[in-house]
C-alpha atoms as a PDB file:
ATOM      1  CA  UNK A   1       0.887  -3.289  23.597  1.00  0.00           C
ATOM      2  CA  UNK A   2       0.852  -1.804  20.106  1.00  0.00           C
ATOM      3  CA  UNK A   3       3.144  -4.183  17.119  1.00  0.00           C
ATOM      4  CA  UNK A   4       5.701  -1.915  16.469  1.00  0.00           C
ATOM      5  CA  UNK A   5       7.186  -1.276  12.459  1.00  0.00           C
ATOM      6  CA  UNK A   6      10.093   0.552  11.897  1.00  0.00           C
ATOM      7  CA  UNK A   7       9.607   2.065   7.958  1.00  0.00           C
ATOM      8  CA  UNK A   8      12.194   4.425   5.739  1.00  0.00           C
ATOM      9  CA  UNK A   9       9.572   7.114   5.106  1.00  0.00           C
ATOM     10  CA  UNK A  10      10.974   9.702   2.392  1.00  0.00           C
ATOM     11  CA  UNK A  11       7.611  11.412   1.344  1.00  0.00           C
ATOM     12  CA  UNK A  12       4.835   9.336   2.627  1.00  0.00           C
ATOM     13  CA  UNK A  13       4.454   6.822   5.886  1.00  0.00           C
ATOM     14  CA  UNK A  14       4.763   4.550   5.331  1.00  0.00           C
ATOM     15  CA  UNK A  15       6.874   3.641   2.652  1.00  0.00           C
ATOM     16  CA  UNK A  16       9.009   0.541   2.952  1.00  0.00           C
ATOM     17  CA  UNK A  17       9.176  -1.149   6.270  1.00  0.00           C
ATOM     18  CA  UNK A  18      13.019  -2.075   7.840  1.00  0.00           C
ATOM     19  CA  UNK A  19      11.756  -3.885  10.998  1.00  0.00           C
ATOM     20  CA  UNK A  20       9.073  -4.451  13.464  1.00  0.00           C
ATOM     21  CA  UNK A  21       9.202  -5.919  16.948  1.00  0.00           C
ATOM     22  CA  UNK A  22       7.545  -9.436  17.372  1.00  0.00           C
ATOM     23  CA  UNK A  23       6.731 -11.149  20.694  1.00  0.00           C
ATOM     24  CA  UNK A  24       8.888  -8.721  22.265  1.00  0.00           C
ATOM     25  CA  UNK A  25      11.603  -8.983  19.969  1.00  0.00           C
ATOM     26  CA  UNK A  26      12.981  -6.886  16.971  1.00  0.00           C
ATOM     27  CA  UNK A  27      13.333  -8.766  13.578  1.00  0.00           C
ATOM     28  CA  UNK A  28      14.839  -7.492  10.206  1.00  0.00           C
ATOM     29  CA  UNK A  29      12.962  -7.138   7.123  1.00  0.00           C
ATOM     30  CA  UNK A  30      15.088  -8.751   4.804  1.00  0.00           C
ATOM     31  CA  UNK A  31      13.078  -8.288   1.664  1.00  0.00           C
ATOM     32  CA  UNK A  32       9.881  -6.742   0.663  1.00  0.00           C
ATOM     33  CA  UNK A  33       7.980  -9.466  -1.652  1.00  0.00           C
ATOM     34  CA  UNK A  34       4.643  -7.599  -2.140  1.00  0.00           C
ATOM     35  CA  UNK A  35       3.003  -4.419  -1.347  1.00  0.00           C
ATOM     36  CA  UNK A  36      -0.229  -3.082  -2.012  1.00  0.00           C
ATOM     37  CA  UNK A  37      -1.726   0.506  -1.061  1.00  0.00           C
ATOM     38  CA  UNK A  38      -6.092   1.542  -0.535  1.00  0.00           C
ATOM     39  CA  UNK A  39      -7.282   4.553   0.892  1.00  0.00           C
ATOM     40  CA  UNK A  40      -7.559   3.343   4.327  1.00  0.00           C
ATOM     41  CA  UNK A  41      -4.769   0.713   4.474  1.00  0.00           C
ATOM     42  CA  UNK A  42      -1.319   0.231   3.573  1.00  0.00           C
ATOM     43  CA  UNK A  43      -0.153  -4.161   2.841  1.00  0.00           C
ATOM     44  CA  UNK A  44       3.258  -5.355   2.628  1.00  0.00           C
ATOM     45  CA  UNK A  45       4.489  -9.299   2.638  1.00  0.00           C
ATOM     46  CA  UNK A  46       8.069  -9.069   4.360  1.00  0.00           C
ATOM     47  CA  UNK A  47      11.034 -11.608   4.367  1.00  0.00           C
ATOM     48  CA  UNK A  48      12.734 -12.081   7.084  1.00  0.00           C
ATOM     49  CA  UNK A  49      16.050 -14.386   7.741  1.00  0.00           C
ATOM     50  CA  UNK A  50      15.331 -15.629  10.857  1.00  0.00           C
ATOM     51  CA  UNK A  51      11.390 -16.046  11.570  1.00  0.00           C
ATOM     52  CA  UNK A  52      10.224 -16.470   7.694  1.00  0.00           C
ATOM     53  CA  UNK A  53       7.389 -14.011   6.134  1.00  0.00           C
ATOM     54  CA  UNK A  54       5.030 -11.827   7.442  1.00  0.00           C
ATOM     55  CA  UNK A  55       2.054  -9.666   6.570  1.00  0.00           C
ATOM     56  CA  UNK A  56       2.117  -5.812   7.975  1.00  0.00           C
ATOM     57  CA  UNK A  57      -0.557  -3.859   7.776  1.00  0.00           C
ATOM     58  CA  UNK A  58      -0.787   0.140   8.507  1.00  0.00           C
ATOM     59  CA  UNK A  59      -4.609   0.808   9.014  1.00  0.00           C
ATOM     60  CA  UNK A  60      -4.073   4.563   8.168  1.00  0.00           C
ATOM     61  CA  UNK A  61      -7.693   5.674   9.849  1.00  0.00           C
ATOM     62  CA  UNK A  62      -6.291   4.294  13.074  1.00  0.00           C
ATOM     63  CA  UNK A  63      -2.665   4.619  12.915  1.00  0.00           C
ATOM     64  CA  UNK A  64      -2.271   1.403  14.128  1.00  0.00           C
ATOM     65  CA  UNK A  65      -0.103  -1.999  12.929  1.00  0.00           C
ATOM     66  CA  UNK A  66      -1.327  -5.482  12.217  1.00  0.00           C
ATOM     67  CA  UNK A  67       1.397  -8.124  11.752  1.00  0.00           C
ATOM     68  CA  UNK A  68       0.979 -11.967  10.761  1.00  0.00           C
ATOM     69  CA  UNK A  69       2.839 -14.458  10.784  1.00  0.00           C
ATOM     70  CA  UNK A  70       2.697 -16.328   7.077  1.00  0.00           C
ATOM     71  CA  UNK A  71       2.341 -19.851   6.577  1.00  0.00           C
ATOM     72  CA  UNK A  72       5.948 -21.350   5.478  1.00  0.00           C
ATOM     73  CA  UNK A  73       4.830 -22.943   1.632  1.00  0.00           C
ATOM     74  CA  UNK A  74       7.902 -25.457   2.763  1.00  0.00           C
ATOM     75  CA  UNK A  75       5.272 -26.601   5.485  1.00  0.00           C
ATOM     76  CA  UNK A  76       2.200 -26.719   2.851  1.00  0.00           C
END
């Protein structure tokens, strides 16, 4: 099953994510702390109230989603 990302996508997708489904369940994107844009991928580093951060990635050549958990720096 593909990770799913809901995004707000004005003039490109995508352009700020809202929320994505993980482990079959959907989760907020609180705040956006990062983002970074190449050619072939799109990065962000998400906030979210209830499960911590995350990593989504938008491989544009395959139009496909890549989400990761982030280690909590409380936890470090």
């Amino acid at each position: 099953m593909a990770d799913l990302v809901e995004c707000r996508s004005d003039w490109a997708y995508p352009q700020r994510p809202l929320a994505f489904t993980w482990q079959g369940r959907r989760v907020a994107v609180e705040q956006v702390l990062a983002e970074s844009h190449t050619p072939d991928h799109r990065r962000f580093i998400v906030r979210t109230a209830q499960l911590g951060s995350f990593e989504l990635i938008y491989d544009l050549n395959l139009d496909q989603w890549m989400i990761y958990p982030q280690p909590s720096k409380e936890h470090a």
